[in-house]
Protein backbone atom coordinates (compact mmCIF):
# COMPACT_ATOMS: atom_id res chain seq x y z
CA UNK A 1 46.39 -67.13 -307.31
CA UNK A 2 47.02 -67.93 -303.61
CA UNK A 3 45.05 -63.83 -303.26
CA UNK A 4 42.23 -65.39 -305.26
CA UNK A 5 41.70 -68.12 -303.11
CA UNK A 6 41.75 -66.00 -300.06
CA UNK A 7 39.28 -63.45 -301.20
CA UNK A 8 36.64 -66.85 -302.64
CA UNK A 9 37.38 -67.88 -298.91
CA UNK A 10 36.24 -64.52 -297.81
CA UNK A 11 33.13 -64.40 -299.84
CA UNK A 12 31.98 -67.40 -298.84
CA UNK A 13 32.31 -66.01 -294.96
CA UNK A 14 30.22 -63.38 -295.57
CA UNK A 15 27.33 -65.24 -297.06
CA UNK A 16 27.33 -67.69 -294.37
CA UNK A 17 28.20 -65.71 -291.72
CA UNK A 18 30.92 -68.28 -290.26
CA UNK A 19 34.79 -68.31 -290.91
CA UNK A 20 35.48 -70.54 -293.82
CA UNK A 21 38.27 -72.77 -294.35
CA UNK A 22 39.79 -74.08 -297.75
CA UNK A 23 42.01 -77.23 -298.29
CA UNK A 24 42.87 -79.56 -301.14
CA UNK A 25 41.60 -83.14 -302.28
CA UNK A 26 44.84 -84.03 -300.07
CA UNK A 27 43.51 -82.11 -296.92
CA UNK A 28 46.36 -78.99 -297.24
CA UNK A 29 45.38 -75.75 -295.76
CA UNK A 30 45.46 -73.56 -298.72
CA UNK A 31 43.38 -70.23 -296.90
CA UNK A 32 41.23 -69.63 -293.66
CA UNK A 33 38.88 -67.15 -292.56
CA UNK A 34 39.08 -64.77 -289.20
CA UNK A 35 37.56 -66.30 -286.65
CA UNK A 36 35.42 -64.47 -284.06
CA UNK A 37 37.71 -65.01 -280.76
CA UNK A 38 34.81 -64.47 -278.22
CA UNK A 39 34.04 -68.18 -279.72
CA UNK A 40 35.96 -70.40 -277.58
CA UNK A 41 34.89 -73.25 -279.53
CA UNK A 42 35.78 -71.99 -282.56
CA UNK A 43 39.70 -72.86 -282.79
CA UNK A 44 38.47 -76.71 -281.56
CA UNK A 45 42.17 -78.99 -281.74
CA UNK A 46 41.44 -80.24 -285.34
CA UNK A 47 40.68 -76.44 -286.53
CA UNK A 48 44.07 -75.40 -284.78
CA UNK A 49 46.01 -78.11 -286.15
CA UNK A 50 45.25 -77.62 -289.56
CA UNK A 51 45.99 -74.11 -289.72
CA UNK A 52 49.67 -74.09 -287.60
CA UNK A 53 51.06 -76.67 -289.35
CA UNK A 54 48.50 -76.32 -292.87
CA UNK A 55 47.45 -79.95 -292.95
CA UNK A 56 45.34 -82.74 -291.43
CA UNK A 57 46.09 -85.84 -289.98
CA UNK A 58 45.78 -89.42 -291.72
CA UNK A 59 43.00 -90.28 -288.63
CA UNK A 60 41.44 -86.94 -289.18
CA UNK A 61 41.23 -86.84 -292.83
CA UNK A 62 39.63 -90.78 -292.42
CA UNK A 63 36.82 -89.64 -290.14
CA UNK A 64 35.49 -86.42 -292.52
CA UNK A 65 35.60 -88.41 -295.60
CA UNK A 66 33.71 -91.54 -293.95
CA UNK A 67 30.45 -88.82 -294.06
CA UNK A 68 30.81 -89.33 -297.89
CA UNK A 69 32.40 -85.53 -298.95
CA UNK A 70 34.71 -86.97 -301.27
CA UNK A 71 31.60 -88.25 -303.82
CA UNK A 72 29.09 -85.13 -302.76
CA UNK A 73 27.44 -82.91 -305.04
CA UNK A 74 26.03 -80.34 -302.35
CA UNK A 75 26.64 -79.29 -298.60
CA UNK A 76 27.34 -81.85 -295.98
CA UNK A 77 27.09 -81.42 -292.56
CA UNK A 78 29.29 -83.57 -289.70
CA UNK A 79 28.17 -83.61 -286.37
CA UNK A 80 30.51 -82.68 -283.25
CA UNK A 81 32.47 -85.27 -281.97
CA UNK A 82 34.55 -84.22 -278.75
CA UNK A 83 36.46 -87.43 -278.66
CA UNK A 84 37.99 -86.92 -282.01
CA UNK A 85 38.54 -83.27 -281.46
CA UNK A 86 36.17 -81.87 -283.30
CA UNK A 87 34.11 -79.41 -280.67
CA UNK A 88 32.09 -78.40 -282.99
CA UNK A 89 29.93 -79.47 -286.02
CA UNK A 90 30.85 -78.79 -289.53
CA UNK A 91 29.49 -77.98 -293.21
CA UNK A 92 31.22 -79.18 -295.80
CA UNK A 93 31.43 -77.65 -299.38
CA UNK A 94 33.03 -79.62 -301.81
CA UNK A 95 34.85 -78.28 -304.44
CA UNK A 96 34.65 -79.81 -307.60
CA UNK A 97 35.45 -79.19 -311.19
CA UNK A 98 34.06 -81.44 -314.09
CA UNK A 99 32.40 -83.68 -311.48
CA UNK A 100 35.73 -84.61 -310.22
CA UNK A 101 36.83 -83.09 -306.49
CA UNK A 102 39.57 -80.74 -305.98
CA UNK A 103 39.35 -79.50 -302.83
CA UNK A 104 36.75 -78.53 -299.56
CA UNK A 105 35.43 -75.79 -297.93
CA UNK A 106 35.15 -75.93 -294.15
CA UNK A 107 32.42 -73.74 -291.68
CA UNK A 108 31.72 -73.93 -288.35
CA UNK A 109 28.22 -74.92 -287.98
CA UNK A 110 25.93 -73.48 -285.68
CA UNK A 111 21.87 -73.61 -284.68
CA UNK A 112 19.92 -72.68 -286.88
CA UNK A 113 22.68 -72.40 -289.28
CA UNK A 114 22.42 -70.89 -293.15
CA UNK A 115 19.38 -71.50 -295.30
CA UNK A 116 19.37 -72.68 -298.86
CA UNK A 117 19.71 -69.45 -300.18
CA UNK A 118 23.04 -68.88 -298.83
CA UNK A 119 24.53 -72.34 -299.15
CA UNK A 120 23.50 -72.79 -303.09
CA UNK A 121 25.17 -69.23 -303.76
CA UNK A 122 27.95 -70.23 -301.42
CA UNK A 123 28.28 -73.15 -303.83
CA UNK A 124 28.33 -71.23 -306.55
CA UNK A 125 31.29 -69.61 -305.03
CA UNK A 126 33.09 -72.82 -304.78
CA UNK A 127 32.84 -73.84 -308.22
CA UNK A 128 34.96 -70.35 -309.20
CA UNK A 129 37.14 -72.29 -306.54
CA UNK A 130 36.87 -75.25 -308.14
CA UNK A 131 38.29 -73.64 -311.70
CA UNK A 132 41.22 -72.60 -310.40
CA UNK A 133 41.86 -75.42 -308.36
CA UNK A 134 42.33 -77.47 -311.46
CA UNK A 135 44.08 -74.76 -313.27
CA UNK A 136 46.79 -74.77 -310.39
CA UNK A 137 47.01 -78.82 -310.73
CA UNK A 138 47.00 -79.05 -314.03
CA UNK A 139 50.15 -76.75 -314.05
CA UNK A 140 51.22 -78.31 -311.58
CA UNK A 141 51.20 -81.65 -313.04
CA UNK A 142 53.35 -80.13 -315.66
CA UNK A 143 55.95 -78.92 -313.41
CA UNK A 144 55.99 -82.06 -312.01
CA UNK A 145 57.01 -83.69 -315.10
CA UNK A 146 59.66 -81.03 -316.24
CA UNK A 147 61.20 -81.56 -313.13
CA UNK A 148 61.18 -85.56 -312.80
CA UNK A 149 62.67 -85.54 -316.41
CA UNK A 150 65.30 -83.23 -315.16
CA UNK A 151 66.29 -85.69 -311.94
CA UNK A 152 65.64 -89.30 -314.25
CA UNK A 153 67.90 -87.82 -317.36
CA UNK A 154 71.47 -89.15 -318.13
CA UNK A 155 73.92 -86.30 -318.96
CA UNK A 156 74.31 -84.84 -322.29
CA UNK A 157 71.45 -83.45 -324.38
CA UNK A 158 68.56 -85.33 -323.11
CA UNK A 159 69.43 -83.36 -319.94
CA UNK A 160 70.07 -79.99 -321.38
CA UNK A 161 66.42 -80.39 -323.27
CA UNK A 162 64.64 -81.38 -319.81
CA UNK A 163 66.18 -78.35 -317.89
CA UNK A 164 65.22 -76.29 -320.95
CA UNK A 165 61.73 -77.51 -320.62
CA UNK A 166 61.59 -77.22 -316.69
CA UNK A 167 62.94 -73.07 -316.90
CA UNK A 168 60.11 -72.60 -319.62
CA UNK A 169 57.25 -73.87 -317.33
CA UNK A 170 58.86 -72.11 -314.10
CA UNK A 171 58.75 -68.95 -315.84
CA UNK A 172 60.67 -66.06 -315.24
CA UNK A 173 61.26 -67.94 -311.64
CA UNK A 174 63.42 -70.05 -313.28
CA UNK A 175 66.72 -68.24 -312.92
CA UNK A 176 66.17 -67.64 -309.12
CA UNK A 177 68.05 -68.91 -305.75
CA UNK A 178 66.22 -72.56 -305.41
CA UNK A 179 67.53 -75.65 -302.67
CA UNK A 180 66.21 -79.31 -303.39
CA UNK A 181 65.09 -81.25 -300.74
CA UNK A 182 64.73 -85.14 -301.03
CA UNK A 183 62.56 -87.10 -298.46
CA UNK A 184 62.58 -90.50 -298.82
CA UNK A 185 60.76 -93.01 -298.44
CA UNK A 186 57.67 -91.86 -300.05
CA UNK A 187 54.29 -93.76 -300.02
CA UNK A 188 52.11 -92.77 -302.57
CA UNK A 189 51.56 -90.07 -305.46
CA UNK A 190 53.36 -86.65 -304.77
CA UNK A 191 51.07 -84.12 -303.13
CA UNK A 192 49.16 -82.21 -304.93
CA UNK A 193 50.81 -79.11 -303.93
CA UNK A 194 53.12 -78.41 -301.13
CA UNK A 195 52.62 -74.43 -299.92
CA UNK A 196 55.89 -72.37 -300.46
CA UNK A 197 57.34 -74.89 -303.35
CA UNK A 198 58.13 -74.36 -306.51
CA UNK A 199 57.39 -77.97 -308.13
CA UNK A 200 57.71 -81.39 -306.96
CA UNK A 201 57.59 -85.05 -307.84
CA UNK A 202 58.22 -88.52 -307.13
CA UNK A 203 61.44 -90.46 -308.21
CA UNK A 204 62.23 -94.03 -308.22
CA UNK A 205 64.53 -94.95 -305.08
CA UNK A 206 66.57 -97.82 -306.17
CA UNK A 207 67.52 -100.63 -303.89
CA UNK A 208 71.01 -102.17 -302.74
CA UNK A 209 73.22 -103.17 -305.36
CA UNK A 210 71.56 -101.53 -308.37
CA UNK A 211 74.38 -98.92 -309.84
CA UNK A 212 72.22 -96.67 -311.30
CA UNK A 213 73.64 -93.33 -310.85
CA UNK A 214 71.33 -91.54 -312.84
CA UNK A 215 68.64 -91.37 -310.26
CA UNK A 216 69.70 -90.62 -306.72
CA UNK A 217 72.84 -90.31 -307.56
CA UNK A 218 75.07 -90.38 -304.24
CA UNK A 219 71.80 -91.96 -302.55
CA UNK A 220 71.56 -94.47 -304.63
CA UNK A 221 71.01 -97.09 -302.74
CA UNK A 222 67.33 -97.27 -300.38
CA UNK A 223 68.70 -98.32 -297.04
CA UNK A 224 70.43 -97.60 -294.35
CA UNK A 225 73.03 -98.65 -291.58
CA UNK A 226 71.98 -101.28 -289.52
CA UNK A 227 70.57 -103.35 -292.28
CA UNK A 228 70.98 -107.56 -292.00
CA UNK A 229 74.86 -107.28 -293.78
CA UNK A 230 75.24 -103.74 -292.43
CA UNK A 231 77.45 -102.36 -289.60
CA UNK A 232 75.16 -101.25 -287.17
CA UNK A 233 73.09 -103.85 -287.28
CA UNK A 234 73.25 -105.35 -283.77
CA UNK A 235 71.34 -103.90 -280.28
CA UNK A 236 74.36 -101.43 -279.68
CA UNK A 237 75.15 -97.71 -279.60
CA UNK A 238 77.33 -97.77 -282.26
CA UNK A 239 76.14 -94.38 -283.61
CA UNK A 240 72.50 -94.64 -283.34
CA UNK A 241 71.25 -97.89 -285.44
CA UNK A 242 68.46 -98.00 -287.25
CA UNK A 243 66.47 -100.78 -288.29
CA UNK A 244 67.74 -101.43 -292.49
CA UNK A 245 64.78 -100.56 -294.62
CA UNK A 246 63.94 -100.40 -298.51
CA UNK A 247 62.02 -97.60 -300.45
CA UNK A 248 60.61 -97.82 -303.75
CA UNK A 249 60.78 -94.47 -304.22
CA UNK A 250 61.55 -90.72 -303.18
CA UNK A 251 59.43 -87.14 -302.94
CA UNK A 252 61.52 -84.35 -304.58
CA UNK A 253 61.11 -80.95 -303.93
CA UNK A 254 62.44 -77.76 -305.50
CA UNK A 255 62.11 -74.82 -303.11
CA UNK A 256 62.96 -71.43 -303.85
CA UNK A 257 64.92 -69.18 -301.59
CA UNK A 258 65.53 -65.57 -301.12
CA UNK A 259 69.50 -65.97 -299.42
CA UNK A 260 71.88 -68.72 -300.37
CA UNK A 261 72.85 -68.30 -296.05
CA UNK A 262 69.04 -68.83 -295.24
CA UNK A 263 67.58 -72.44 -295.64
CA UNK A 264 64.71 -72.07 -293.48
CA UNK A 265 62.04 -72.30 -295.95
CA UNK A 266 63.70 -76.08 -297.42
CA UNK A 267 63.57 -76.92 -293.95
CA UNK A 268 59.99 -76.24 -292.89
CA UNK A 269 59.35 -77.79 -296.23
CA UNK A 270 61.20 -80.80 -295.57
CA UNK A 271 59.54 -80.87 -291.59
CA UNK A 272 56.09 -80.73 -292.74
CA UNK A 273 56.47 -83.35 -295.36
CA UNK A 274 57.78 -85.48 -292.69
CA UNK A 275 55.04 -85.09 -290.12
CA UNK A 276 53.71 -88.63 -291.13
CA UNK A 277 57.57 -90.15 -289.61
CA UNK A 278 58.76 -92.54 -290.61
CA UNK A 279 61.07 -90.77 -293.30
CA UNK A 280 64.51 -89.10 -293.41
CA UNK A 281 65.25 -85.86 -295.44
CA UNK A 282 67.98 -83.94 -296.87
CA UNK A 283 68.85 -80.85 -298.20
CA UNK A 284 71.10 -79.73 -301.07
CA UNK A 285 73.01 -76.59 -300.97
CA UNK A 286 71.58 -73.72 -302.73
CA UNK A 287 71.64 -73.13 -306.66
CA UNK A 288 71.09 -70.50 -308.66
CA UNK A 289 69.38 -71.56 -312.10
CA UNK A 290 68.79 -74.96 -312.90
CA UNK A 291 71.40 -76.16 -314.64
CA UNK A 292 72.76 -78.24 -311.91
CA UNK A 293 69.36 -79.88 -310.65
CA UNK A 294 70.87 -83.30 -311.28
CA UNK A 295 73.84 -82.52 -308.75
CA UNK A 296 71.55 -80.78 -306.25
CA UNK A 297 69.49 -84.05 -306.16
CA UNK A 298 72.62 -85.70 -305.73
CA UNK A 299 73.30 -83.68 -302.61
CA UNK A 300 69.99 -84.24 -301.44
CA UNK A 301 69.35 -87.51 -301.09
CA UNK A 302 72.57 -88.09 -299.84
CA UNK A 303 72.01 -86.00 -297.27
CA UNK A 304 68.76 -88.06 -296.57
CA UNK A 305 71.00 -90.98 -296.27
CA UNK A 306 72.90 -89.83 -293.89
CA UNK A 307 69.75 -88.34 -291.87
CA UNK A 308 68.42 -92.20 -291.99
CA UNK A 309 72.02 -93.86 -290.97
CA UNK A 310 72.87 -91.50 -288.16
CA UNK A 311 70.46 -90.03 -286.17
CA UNK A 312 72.83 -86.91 -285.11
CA UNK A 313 72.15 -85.54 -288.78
CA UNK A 314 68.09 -86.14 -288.85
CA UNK A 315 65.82 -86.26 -289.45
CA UNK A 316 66.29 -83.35 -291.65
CA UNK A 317 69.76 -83.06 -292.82
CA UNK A 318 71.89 -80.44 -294.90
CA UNK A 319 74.17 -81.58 -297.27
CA UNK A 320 76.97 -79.03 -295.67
CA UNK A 321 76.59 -80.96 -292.05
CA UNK A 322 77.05 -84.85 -292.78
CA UNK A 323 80.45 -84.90 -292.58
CA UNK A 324 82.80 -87.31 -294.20
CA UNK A 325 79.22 -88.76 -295.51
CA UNK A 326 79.93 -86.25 -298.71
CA UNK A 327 82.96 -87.87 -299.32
CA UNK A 328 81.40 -91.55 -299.44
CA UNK A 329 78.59 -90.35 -301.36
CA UNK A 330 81.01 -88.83 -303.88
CA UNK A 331 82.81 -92.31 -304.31
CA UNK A 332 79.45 -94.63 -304.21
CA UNK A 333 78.15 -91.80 -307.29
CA UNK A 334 81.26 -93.48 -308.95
CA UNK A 335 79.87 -97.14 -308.59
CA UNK A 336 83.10 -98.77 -306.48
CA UNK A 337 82.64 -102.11 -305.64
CA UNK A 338 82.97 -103.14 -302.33
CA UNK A 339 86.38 -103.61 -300.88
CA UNK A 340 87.23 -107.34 -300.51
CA UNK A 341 89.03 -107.07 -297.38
CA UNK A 342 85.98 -105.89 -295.52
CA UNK A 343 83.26 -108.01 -297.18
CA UNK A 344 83.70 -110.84 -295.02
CA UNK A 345 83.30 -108.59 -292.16
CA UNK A 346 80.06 -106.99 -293.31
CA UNK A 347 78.10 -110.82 -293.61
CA UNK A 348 75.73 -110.93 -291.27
CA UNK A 349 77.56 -113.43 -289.24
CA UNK A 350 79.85 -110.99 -288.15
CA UNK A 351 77.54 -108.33 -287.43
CA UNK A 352 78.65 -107.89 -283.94
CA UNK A 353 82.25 -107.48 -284.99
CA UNK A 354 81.82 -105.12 -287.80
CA UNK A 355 79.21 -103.01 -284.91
CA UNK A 356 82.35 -103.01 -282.38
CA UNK A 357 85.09 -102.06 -284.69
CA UNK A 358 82.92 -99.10 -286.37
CA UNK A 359 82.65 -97.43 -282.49
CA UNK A 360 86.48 -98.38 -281.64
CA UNK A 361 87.16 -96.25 -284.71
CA UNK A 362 84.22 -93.51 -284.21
CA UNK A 363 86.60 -93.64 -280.51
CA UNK A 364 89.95 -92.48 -282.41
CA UNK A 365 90.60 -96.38 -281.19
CA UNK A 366 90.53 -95.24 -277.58
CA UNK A 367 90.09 -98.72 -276.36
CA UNK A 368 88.42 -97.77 -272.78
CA UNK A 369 86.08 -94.87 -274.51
CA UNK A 370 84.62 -97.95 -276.70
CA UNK A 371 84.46 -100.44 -274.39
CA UNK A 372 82.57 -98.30 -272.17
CA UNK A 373 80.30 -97.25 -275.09
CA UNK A 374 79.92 -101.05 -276.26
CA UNK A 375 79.19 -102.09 -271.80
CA UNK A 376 81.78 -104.89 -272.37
CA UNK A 377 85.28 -105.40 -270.52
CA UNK A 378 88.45 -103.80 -272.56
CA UNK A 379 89.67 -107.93 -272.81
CA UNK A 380 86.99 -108.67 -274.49
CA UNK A 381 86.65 -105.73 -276.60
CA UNK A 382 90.53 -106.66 -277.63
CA UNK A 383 89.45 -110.40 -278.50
CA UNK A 384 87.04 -109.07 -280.80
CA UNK A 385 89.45 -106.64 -282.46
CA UNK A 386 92.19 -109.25 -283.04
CA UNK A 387 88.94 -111.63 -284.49
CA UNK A 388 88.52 -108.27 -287.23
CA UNK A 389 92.08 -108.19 -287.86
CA UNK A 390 92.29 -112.54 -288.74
CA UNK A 391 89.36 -111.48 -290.87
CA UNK A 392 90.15 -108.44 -293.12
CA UNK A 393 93.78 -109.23 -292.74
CA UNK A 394 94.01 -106.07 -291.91
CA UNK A 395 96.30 -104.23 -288.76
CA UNK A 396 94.69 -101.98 -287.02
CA UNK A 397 97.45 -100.24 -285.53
CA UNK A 398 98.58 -99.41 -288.92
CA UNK A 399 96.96 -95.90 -289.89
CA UNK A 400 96.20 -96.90 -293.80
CA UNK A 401 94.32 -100.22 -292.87
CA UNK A 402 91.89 -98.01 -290.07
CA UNK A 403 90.72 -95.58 -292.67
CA UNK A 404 90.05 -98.10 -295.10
CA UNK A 405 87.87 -100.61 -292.71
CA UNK A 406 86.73 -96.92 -291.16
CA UNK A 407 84.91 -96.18 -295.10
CA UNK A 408 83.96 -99.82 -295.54
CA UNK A 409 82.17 -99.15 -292.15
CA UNK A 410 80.50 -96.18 -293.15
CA UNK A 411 79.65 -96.83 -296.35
CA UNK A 412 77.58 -100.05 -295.30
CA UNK A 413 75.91 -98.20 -292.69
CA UNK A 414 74.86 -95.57 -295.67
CA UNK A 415 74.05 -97.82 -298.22
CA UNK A 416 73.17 -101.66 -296.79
């Protein structure tokens, strides 16, 4: 279909006699014309943008539909406006299908421009556009249930059924190398489309202290370190805090690969998703078939997790680099409860304590390496270690009690 499109684009060149440019209702590049490179005005910095990186800003996509595209019928033209980066003007042909819009076509404009001849036959052209525009979304829309259903199922049959659904709409793709990528958090309605994907959809995100394991899995929870009751909470360098925040909801992605060794195309996925900021994003390790979608979600937004908790991993991270983050992932999939030792510690009273005593750990408890890190003196560093200890009860020369308040650490930093 993506050859279709390209060859509608083409057509719509030649009548008009100016490259053409194609994107979706959501402003993704989906083909472009050649250009003629004696133009220097031609690649102007919104034309450029849109085709390296195949989409359009928020600010950009605010200014073209302000000129009323989104409810024409017919061509509209938008003037130049150097200050927003557009050198030169535009015509816009929208692309509709049943009255309702599924995409534009972008020229160049230029004195004296095409005649009415050309642009009705040109939108002609853009109704075949149109057609398969909604054939692609409609399937789309499919996939994107199939594959929700297959992420939001418990185990057992209901599972089994929604995989068995997903490989019948994927086709003979089904059975092929795939990663998932979760990006979280996610405003909005899943896009459309996202180029070099195989479906995609939103799933709920649930917030601190709900145990649902069915969706998210090891991410379960929608924060991260540095929340009020977390560890990194406080102005320090512990390992990179992060103001705590709360999503309602994820984006997942299914992305199909040619080499389990070669995860580039999850990760331009997962970078252009996150051009917006904002967001964290992880990455599952590659599986062939889709039996274990649940799993590689699993992975996934865990990995996101960790991207959002520790800066080091984002803000794309793989599931195979976080670390001991796997492990606590693995044990918060099981629903423990918090350790009462370390809950006192993790109140928000103590926030500065439980900050100090996660970086005298993440220092092998090399007093002077923390102390340093922290830019207080090693006395004072040593008060506040001995005020942990008449807290948790724990000793912190023993090696037991460190790992323990070490995971109770890391685990609020992941979860909140």
């Amino acid at each position: 279909m993506k050859g279709d499109y390209q060859d509608l684009v083409d057509e719509i060149s030649a009548l008009l006699g100016a490259p053409a440019t194609l994107e979706n209702r959501d402003f993704r590049l989906i083909a472009f014309g050649a250009h003629d490179s004696e133009d220097d005005l031609a690649m102007d910095p919104v034309r450029t943008r849109s085709i390296l990186t195949r989409q359009s800003t928020a600010a950009v996509r605010s200014w073209f539909e302000a000129f009323g595209i989104a409810r024409a019928t017919g061509p509209v033209r938008i003037p130049a406006a150097p200050d927003a980066g557009v050198f030169r003007g535009r015509i816009c042909l929208p692309v509709r299908y049943r009255g309702i819009v599924q995409g534009y076509v972008w020229l160049l404009d230029q004195e004296p421009g095409p005649g009415p001849d050309a642009l009705a036959a040109a939108m002609e052209v853009a109704e075949r556009i149109g057609i398969l525009l909604a054939e692609e979304a409609k399937a789309g829309a499919d996939l994107s249930r199939e594959f929700r259903a297959v992420l939001v199922a418990g185990r057992g049959w209901q599972q089994d059924m929604a995989v068995a659904a997903l490989r019948l709409a994927l086709g003979p793709g089904a059975d092929g190398l795939h990663a998932v990528v979760c990006v979280t958090p996610w405003p909005g309605e899943a896009p459309a489309s996202v180029p070099g994907t195989a479906a995609v959809c939103t799933v709920p995100w649930p917030g601190a202290g709900d145990d649902d394991g069915r969706v998210g899995g090891a991410g379960g929870a929608g924060a991260e370190g540095g929340s009020g009751a977390g560890p990194g909470s406080g102005s320090g360098a512990a390992s990179g805090d992060r103001p705590g925040r709360r999503a309602g909801q994820a984006l997942a992605v299914l992305v199909r690969l040619r080499s389990a060794e070669v995860l580039v195309p999850a990760e331009g996925v997962a970078t252009r998703l996150l051009a917006g900021g904002g967001a964290s994003a992880g990455i599952a390790e590659p599986r062939r078939g889709l039996a274990a979608l649940a799993d590689a979600w699993s992975q996934a937004s865990a990995a996101a997790q960790a991207a959002a908790a520790q800066p080091r991993f984002g803000p794309v991270a793989r599931w195979s680099m976080i670390g001991p983050y796997r492990m606590l992932a693995a044990l918060a999939a099981a629903g423990p409860a918090g350790d009462p030792a370390t809950r006192v510690l993790l109140e928000p009273a103590h926030r500065e304590l439980a900050r100090t005593a996660e970086l005298f750990l993440d220092c092998a408890g090399q007093a002077g390496r923390a102390a340093a890190a922290l830019g207080i003196h090693r006395q004072t560093l040593y008060y506040r270690l001995a005020r942990v200890e008449q807290l948790t009860g724990l000793d912190l020369d023993e090696g037991e009690d460190r790992l323990l308040l070490h995971m109770a650490l890391k685990a609020a930093r992941l979860y909140g």
